[in-house]
C-alpha atoms as a PDB file:
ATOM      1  CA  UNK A   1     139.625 112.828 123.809  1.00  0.00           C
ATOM      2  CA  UNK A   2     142.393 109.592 123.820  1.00  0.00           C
ATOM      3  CA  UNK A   3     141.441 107.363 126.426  1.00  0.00           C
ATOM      4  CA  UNK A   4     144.307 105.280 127.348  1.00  0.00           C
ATOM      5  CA  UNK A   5     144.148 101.415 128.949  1.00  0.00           C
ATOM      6  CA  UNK A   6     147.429  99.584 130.774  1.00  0.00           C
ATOM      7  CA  UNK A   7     149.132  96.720 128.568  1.00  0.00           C
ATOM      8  CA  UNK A   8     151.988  94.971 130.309  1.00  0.00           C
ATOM      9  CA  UNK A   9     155.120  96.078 127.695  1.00  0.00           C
ATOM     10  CA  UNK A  10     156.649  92.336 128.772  1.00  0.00           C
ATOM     11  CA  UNK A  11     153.641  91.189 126.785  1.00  0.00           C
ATOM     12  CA  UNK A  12     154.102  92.789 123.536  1.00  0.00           C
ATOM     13  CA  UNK A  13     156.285  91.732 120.552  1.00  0.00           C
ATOM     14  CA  UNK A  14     158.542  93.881 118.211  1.00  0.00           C
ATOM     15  CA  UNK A  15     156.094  94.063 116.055  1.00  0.00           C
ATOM     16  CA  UNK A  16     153.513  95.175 118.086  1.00  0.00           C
ATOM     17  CA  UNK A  17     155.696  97.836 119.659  1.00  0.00           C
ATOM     18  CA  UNK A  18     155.748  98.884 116.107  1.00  0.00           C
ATOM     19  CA  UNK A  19     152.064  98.616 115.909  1.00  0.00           C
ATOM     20  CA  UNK A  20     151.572 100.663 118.872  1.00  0.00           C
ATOM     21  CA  UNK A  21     153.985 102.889 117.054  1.00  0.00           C
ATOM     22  CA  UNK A  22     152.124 103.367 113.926  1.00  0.00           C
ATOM     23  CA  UNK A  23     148.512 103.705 116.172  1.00  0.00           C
ATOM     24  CA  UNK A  24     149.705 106.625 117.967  1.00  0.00           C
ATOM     25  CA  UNK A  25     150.782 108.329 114.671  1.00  0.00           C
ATOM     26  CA  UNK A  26     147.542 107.919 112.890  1.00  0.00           C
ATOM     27  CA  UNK A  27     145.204 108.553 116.328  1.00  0.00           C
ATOM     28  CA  UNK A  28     146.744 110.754 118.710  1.00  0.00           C
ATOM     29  CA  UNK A  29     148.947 112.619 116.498  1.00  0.00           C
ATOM     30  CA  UNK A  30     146.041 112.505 113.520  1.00  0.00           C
ATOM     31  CA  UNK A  31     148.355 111.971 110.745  1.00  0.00           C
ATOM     32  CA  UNK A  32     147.090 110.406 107.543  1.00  0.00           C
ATOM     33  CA  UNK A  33     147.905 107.045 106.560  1.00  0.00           C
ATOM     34  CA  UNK A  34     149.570 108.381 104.057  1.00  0.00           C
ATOM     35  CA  UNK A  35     151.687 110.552 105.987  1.00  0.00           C
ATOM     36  CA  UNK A  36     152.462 107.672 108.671  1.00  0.00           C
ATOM     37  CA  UNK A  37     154.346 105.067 105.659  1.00  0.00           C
ATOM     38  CA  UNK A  38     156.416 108.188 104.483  1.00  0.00           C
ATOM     39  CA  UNK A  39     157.569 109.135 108.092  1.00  0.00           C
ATOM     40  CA  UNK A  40     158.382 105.497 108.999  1.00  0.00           C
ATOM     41  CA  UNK A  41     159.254 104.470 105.004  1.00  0.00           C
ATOM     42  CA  UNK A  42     156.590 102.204 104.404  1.00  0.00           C
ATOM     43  CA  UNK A  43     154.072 101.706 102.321  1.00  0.00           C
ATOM     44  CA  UNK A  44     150.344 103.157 102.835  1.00  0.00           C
ATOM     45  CA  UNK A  45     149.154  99.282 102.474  1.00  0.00           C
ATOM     46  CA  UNK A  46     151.501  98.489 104.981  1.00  0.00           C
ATOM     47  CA  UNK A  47     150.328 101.439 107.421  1.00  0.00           C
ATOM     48  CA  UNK A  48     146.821  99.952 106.536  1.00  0.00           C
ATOM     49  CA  UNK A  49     147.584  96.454 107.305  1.00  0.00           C
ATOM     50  CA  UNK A  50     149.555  97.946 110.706  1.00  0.00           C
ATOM     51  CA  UNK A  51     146.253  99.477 111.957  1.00  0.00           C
ATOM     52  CA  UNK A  52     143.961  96.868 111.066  1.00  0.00           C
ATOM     53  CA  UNK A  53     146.111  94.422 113.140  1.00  0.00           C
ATOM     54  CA  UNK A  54     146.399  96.387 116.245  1.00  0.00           C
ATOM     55  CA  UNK A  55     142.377  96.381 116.135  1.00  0.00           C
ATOM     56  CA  UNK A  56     142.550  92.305 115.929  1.00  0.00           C
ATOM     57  CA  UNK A  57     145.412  92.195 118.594  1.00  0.00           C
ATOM     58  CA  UNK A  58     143.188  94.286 120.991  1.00  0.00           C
ATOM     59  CA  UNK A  59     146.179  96.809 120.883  1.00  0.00           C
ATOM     60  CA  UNK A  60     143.322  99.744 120.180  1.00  0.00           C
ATOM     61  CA  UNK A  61     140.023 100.101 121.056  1.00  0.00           C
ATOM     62  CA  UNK A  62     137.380 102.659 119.275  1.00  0.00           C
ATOM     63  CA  UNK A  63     134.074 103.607 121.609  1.00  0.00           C
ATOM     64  CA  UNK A  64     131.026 105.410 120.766  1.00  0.00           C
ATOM     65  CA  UNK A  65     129.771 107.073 123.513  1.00  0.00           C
ATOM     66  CA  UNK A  66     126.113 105.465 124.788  1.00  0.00           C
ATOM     67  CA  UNK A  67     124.371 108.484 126.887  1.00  0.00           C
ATOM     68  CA  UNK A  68     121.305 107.380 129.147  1.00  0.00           C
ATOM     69  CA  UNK A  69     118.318 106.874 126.756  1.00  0.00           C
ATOM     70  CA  UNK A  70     119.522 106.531 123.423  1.00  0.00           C
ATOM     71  CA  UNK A  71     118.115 104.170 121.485  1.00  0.00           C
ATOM     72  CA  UNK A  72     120.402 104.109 118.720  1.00  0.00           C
ATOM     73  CA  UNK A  73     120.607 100.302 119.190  1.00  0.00           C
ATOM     74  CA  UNK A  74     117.093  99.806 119.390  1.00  0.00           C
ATOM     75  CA  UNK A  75     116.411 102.090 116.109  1.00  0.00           C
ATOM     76  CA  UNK A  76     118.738 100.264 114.183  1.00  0.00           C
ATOM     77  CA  UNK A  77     117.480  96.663 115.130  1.00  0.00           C
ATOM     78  CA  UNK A  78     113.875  97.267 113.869  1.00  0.00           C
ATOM     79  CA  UNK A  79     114.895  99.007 110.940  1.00  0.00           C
ATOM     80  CA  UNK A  80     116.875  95.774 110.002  1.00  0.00           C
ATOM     81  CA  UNK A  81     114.075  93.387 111.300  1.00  0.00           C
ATOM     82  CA  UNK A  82     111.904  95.265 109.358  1.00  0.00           C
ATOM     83  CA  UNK A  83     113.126  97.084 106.246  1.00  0.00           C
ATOM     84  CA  UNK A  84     112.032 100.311 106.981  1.00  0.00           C
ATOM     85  CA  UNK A  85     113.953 103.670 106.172  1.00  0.00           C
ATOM     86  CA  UNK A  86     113.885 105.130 109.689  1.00  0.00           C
ATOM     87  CA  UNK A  87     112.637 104.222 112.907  1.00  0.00           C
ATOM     88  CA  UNK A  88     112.746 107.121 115.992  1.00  0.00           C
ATOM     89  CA  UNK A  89     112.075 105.786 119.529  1.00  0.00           C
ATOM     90  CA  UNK A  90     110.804 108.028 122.529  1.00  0.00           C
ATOM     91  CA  UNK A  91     110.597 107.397 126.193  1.00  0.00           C
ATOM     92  CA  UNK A  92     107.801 105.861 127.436  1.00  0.00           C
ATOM     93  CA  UNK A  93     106.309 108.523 130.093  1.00  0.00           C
ATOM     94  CA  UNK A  94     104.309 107.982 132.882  1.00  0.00           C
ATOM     95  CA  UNK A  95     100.951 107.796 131.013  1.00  0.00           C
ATOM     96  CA  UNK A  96      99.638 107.295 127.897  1.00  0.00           C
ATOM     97  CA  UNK A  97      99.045 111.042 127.428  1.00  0.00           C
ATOM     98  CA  UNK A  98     102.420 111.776 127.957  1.00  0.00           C
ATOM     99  CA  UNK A  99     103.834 109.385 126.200  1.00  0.00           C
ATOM    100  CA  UNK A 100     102.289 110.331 122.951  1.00  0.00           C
ATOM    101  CA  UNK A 101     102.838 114.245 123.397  1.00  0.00           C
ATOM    102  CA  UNK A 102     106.558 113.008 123.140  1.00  0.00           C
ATOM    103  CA  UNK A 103     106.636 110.715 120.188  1.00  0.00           C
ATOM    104  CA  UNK A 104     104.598 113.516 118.798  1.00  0.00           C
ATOM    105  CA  UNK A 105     107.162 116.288 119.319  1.00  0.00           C
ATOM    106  CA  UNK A 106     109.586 113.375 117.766  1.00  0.00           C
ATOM    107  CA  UNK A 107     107.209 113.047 114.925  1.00  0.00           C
ATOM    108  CA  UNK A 108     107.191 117.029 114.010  1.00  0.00           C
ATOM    109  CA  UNK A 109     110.789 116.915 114.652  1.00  0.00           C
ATOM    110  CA  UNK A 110     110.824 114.088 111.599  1.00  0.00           C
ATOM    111  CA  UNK A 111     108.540 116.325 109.330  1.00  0.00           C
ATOM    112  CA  UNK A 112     110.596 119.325 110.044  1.00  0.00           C
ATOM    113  CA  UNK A 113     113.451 117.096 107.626  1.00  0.00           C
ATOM    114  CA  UNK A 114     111.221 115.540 105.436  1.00  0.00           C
ATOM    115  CA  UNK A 115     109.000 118.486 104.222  1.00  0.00           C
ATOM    116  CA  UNK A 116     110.046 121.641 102.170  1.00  0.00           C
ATOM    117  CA  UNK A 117     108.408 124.471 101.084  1.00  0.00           C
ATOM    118  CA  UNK A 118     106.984 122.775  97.583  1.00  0.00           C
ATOM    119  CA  UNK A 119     105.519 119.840  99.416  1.00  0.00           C
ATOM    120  CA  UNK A 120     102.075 118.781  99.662  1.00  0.00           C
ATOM    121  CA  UNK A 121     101.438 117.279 103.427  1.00  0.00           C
ATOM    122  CA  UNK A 122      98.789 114.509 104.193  1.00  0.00           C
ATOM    123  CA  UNK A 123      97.582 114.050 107.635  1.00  0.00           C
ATOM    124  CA  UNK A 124      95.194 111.367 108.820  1.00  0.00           C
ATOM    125  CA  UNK A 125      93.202 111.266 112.444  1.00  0.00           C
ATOM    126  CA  UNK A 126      93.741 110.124 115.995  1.00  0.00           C
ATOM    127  CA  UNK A 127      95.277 110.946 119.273  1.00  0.00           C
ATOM    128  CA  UNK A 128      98.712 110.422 118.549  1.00  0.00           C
ATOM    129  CA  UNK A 129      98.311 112.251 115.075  1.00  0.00           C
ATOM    130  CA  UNK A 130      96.378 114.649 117.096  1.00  0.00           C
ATOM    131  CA  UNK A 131      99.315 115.033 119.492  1.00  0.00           C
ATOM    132  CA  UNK A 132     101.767 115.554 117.062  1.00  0.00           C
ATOM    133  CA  UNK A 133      99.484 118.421 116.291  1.00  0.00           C
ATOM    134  CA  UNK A 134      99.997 119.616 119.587  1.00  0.00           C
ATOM    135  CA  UNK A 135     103.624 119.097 119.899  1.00  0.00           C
ATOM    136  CA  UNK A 136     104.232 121.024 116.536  1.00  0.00           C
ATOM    137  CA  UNK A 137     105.813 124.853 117.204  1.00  0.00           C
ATOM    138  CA  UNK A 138     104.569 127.653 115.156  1.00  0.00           C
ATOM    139  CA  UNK A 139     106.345 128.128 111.683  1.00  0.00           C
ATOM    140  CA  UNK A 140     108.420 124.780 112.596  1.00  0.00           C
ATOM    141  CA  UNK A 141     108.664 124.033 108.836  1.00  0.00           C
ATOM    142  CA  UNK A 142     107.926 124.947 106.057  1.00  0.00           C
ATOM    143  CA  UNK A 143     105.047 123.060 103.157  1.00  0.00           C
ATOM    144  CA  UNK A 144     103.326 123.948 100.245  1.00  0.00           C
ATOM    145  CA  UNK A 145      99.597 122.927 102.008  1.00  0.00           C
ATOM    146  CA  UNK A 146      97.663 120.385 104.211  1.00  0.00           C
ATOM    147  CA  UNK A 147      95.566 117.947 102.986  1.00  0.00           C
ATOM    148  CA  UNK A 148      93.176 115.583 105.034  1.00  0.00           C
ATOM    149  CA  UNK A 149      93.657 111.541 103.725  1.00  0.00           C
ATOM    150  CA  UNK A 150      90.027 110.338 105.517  1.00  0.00           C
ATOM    151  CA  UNK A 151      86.861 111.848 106.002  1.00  0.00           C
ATOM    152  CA  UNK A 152      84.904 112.809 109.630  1.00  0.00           C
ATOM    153  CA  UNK A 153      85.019 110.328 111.646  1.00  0.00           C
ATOM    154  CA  UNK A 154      81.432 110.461 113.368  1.00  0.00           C
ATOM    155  CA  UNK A 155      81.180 110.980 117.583  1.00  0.00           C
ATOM    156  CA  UNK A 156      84.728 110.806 118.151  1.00  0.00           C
ATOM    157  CA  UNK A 157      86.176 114.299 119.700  1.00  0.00           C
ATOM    158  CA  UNK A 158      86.256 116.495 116.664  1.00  0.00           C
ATOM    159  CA  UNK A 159      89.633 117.939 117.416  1.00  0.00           C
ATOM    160  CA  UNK A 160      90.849 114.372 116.606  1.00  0.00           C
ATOM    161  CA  UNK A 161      89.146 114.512 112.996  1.00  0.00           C
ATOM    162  CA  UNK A 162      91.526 114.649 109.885  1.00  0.00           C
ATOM    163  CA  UNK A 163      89.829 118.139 109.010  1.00  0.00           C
ATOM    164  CA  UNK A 164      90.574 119.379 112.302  1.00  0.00           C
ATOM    165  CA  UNK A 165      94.222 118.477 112.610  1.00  0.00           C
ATOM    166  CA  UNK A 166      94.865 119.749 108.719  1.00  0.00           C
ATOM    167  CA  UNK A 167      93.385 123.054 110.221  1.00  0.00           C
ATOM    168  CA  UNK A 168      95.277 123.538 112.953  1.00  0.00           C
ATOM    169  CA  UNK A 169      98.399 122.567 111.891  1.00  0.00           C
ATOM    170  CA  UNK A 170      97.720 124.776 108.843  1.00  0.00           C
ATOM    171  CA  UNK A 171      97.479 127.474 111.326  1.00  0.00           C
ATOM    172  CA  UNK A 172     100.808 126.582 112.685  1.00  0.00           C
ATOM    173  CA  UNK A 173     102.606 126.529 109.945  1.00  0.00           C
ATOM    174  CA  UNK A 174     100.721 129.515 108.098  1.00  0.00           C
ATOM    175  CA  UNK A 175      99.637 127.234 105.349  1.00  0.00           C
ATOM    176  CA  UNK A 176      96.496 126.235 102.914  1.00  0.00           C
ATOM    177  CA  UNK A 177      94.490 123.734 104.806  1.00  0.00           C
ATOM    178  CA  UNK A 178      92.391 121.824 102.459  1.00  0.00           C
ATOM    179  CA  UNK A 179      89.039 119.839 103.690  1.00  0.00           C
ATOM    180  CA  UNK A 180      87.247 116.793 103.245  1.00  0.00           C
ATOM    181  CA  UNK A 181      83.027 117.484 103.970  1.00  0.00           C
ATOM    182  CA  UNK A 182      82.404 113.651 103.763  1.00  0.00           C
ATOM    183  CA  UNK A 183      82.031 111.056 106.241  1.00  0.00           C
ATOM    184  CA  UNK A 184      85.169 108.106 106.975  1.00  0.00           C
ATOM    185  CA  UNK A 185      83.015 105.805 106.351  1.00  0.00           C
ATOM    186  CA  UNK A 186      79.861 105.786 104.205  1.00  0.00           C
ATOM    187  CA  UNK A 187      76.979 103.724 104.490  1.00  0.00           C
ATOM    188  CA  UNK A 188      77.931 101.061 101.425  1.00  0.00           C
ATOM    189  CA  UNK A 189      80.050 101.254  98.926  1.00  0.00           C
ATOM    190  CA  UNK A 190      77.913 102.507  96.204  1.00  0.00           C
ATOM    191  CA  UNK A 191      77.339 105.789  98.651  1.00  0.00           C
ATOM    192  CA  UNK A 192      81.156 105.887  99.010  1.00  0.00           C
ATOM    193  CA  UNK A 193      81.613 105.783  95.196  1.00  0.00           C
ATOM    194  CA  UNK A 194      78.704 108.757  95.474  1.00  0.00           C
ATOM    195  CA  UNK A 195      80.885 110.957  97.936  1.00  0.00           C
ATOM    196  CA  UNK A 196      84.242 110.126  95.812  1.00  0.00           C
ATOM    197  CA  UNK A 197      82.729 111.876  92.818  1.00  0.00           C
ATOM    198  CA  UNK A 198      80.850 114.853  94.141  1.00  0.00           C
ATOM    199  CA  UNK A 199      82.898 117.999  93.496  1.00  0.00           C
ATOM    200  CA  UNK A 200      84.965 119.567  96.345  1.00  0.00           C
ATOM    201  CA  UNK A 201      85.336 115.949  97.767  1.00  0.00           C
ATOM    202  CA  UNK A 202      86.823 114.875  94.598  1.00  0.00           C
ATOM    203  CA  UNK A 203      88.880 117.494  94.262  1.00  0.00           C
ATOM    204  CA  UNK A 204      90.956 117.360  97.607  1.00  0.00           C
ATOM    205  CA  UNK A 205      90.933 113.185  97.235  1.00  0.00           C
ATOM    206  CA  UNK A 206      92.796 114.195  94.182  1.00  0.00           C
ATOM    207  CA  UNK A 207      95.175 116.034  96.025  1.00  0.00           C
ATOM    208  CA  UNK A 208      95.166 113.866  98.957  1.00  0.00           C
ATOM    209  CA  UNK A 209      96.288 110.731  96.745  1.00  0.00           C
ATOM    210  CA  UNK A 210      98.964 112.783  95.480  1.00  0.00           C
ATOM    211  CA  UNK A 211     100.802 114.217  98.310  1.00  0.00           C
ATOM    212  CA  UNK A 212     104.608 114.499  98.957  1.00  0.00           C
ATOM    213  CA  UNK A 213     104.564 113.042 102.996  1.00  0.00           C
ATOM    214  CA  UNK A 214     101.782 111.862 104.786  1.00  0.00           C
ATOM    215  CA  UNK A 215     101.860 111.169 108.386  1.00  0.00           C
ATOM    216  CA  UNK A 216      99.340 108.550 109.484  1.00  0.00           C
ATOM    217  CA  UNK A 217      98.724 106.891 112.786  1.00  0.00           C
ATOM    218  CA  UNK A 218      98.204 103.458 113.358  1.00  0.00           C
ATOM    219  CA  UNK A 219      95.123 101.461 115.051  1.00  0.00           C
ATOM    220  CA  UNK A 220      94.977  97.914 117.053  1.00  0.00           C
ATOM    221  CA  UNK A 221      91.921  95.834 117.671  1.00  0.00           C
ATOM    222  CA  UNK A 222      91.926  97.378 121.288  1.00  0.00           C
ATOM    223  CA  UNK A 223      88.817  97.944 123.701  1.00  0.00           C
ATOM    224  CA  UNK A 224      89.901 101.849 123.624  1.00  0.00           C
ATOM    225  CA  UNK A 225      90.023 102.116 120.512  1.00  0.00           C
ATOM    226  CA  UNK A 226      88.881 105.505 118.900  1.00  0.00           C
ATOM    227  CA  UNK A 227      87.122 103.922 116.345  1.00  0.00           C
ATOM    228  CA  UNK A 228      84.634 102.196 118.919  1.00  0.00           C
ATOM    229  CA  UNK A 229      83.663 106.030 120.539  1.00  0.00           C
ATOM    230  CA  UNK A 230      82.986 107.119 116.835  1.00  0.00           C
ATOM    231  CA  UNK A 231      80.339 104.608 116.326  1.00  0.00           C
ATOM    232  CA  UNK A 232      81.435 102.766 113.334  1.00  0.00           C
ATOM    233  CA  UNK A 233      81.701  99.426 115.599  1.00  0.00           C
ATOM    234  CA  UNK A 234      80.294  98.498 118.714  1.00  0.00           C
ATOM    235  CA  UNK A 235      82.936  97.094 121.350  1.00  0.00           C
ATOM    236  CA  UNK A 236      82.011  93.201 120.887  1.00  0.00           C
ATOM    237  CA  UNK A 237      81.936  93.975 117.144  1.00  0.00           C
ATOM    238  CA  UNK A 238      85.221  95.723 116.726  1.00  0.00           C
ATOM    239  CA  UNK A 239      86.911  93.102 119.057  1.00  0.00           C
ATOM    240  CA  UNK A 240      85.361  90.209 116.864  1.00  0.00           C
ATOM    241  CA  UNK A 241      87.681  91.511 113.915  1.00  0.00           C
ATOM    242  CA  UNK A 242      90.091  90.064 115.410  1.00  0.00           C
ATOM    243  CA  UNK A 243      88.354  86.555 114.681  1.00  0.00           C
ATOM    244  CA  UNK A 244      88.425  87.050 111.159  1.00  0.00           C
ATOM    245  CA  UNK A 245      92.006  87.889 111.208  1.00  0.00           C
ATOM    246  CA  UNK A 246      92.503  92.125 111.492  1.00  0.00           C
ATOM    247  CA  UNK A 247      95.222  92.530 113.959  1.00  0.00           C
ATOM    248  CA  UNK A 248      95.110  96.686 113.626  1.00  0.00           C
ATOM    249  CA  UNK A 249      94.047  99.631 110.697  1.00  0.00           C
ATOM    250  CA  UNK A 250      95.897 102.441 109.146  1.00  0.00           C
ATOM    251  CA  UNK A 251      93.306 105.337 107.580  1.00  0.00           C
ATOM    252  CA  UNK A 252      90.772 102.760 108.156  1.00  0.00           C
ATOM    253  CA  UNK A 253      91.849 100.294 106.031  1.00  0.00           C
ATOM    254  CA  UNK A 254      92.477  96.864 108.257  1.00  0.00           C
ATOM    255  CA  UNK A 255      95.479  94.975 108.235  1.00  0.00           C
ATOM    256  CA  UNK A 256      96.206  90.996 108.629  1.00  0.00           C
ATOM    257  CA  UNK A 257      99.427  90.069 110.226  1.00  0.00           C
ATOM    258  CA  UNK A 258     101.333  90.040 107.304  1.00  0.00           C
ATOM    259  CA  UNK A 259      99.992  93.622 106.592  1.00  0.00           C
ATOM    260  CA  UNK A 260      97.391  92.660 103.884  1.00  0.00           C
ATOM    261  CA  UNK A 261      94.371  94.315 103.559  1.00  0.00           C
ATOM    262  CA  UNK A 262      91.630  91.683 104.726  1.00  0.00           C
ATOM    263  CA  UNK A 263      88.036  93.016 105.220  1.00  0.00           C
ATOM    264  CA  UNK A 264      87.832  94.392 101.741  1.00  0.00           C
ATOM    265  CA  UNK A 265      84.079  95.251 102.355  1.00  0.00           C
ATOM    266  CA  UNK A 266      84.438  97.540 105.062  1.00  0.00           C
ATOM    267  CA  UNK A 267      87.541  99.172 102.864  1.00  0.00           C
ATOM    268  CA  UNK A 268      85.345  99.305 100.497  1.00  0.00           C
ATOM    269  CA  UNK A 269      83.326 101.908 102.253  1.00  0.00           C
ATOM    270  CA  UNK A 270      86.069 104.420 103.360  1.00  0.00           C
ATOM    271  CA  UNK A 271      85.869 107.787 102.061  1.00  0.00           C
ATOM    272  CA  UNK A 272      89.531 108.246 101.770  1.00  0.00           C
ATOM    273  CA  UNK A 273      93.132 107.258 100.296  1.00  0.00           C
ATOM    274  CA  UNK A 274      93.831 103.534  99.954  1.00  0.00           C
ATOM    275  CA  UNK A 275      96.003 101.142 101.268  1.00  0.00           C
ATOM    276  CA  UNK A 276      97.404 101.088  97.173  1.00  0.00           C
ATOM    277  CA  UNK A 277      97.797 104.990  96.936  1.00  0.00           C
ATOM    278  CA  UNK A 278      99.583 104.760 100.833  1.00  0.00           C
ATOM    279  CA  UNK A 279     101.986 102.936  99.625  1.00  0.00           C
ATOM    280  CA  UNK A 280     102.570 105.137  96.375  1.00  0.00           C
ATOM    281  CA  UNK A 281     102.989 108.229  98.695  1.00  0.00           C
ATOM    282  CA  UNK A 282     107.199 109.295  98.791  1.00  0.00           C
ATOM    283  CA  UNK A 283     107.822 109.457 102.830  1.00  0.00           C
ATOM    284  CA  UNK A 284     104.782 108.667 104.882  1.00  0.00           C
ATOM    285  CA  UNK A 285     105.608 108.777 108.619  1.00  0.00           C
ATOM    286  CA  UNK A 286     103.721 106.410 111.172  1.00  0.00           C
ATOM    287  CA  UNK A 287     103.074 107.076 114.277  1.00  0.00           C
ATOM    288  CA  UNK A 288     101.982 105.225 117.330  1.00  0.00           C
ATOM    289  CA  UNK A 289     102.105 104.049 121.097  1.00  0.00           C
ATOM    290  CA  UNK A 290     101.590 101.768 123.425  1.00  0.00           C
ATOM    291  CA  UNK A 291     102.925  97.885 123.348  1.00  0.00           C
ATOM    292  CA  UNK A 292      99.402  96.726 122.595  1.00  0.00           C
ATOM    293  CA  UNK A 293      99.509  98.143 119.413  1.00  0.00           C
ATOM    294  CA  UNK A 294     102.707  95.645 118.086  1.00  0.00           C
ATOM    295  CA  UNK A 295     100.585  93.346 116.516  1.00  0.00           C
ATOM    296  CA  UNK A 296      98.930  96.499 114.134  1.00  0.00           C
ATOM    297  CA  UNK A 297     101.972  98.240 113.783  1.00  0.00           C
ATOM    298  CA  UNK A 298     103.810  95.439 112.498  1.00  0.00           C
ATOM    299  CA  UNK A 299     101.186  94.728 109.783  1.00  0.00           C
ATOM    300  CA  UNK A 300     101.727  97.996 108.768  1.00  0.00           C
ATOM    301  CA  UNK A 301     105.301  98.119 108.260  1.00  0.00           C
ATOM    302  CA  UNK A 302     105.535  94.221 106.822  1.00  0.00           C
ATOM    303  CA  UNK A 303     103.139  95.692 104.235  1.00  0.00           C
ATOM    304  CA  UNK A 304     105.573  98.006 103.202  1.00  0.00           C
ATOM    305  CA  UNK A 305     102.506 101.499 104.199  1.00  0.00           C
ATOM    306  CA  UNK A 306     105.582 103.930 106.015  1.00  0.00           C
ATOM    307  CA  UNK A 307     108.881 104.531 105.590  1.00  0.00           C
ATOM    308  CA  UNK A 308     109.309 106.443 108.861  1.00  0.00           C
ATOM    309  CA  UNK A 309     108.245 105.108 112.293  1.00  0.00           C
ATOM    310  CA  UNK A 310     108.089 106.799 114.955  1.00  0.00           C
ATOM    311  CA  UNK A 311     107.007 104.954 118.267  1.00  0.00           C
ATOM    312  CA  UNK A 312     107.787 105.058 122.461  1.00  0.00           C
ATOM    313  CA  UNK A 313     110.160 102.941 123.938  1.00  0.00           C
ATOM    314  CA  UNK A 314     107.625  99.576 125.228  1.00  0.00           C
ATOM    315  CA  UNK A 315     106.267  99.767 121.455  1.00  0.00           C
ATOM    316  CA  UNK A 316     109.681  99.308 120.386  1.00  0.00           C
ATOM    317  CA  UNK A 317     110.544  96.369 122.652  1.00  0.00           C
ATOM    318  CA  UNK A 318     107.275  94.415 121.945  1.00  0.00           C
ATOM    319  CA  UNK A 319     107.900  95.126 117.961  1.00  0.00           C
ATOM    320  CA  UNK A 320     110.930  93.028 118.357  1.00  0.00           C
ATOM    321  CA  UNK A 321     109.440  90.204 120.006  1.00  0.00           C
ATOM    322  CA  UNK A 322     106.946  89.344 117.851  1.00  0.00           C
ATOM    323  CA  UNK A 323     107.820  86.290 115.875  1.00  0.00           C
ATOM    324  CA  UNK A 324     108.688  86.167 111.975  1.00  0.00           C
END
């Protein structure tokens, strides 16, 4: 639709009634540039020149149209400020239950494109991965199978295990769900390198370090965290990481604030993919809520671990205010 705006005629030259002349050829009556220099007997650098000046002389306008909640704007800015592929923002609901039910219908909605029928999709653990889960409608897309990137992670709820959410979005999808019978985290690292070399574990780590698209979600050094209730830390101990410099995790691997790995002991001990072989995956999509989780999601994407983001609204905001 041509929106038109009042300019007083007394103001305009002759050229720019020839401007306006040439504008309303090429935009209202949608001729080609092209067609516009051979009906007025120019040439098509002229016509181009024309156009360009009406835009500097304020003679036409272009608008995109801005409907309530898009965050376009938003999208775009942390994508620049941060180098990643694609970022998709969701309203912030009411809760935090809410609010991650709808980043994780925006997260399926990103797998839907990402995924085809020969691809092999990686899923990690936690409530938002587990409400993406959720949020997914039966036979929404299409994959080759699902593959868990971490082990069981102890008390926590078991629907929010890796297993778990491979399984049930296996069912979904009416897929191959492979699984991992080995703990997260194992009691040293000469146990872990134990469990990484038994067969059946070693066989779907194989596949899980080789996947097409992974979709991981991503921790902070938070009170509520998850990994507190599945009784890998204590609360004072898991907030104390924070003294030696973790500012969140992704598949249990912590994360400095310029998104290096930096408790390599406790890495050393996760049954699972690595930060290394995150990186190496094609399209890995991270997920994640809540403002208080800019510091770790930041890490995350400075370290180059996703491609995709996908995040509500006051995550958004907060992941452009923190500092370079």
């Amino acid at each position: 639709m041509t929106v038109r705006y009042p300019v007083d005629h007394r103001e305009l030259s002759d050229e720019d009634h020839l401007i306006m002349k040439v504008l309303r050829l090429y935009y209202e009556h949608h001729l080609t540039q092209a067609a516009v220099a051979k009906r007025l007997g120019f040439s098509r650098p002229k016509v181009s020149r024309l156009i360009a000046e009406g835009h500097l002389r304020g003679l036409v306008k272009i608008e995109i149209a801005q409907p309530t909640g898009d965050f376009a704007p938003l999208e775009i800015a942390l994508e620049d400020r941060y180098g990643i592929g694609e970022v998709l923002i969701s309203p912030t609901g009411e809760d935090g239950r809410s609010t991650e039910l709808t980043v994780g219908g925006s997260a399926a909605a990103c797998l839907a494109r990402v995924c085809d029928m020969e691809s092999t999709l990686g899923v990690s653990w936690g409530t938002t991965v587990r409400a993406l889960v959720e949020a997914v409608p039966p036979l929404a897309f299409k994959c080759d199978r699902v593959v868990p990137l971490v082990g069981s992670i102890g008390r926590a709820e078991t629907v929010l295990h890796s297993n778990r959410a491979c399984l049930d979005l296996a069912v979904k999808l009416g897929v191959e769900a492979l699984n991992l019978d080995a703990p997260a985290i194992a009691r040293s690292a000469s146990s872990r390198e134990e469990l990484m070399e038994t067969p059946g574990i070693e066989d779907t780590l194989k596949v899980a370090v080789s996947c097409d698209v992974a979709v991981v979600g991503i921790g902070g050094i938070l009170p509520t965290s998850t990994i507190i209730h599945a009784g890998f830390f204590d609360s004072e101990e898991f907030l104390g990481l924070a003294d030696r410099g973790a500012v969140g995790d992704v598949c249990f691997h912590f994360l400095d604030a310029s998104g290096s790995p930096c408790l390599p002991g406790f890495s050393e001990r996760v049954v699972g993919i690595t930060p290394e072989q995150i990186r190496a995956v094609p399209k890995v999509i991270g997920i994640a809520t809540g403002a208080r989780k800019a510091p770790g999601v930041a890490a995350v994407l400075k370290g180059g671990y996703v491609n995709h983001l996908v995040c509500d609204q006051e995550l958004a905001e907060a992941l452009l205010e923190i500092e370079e």
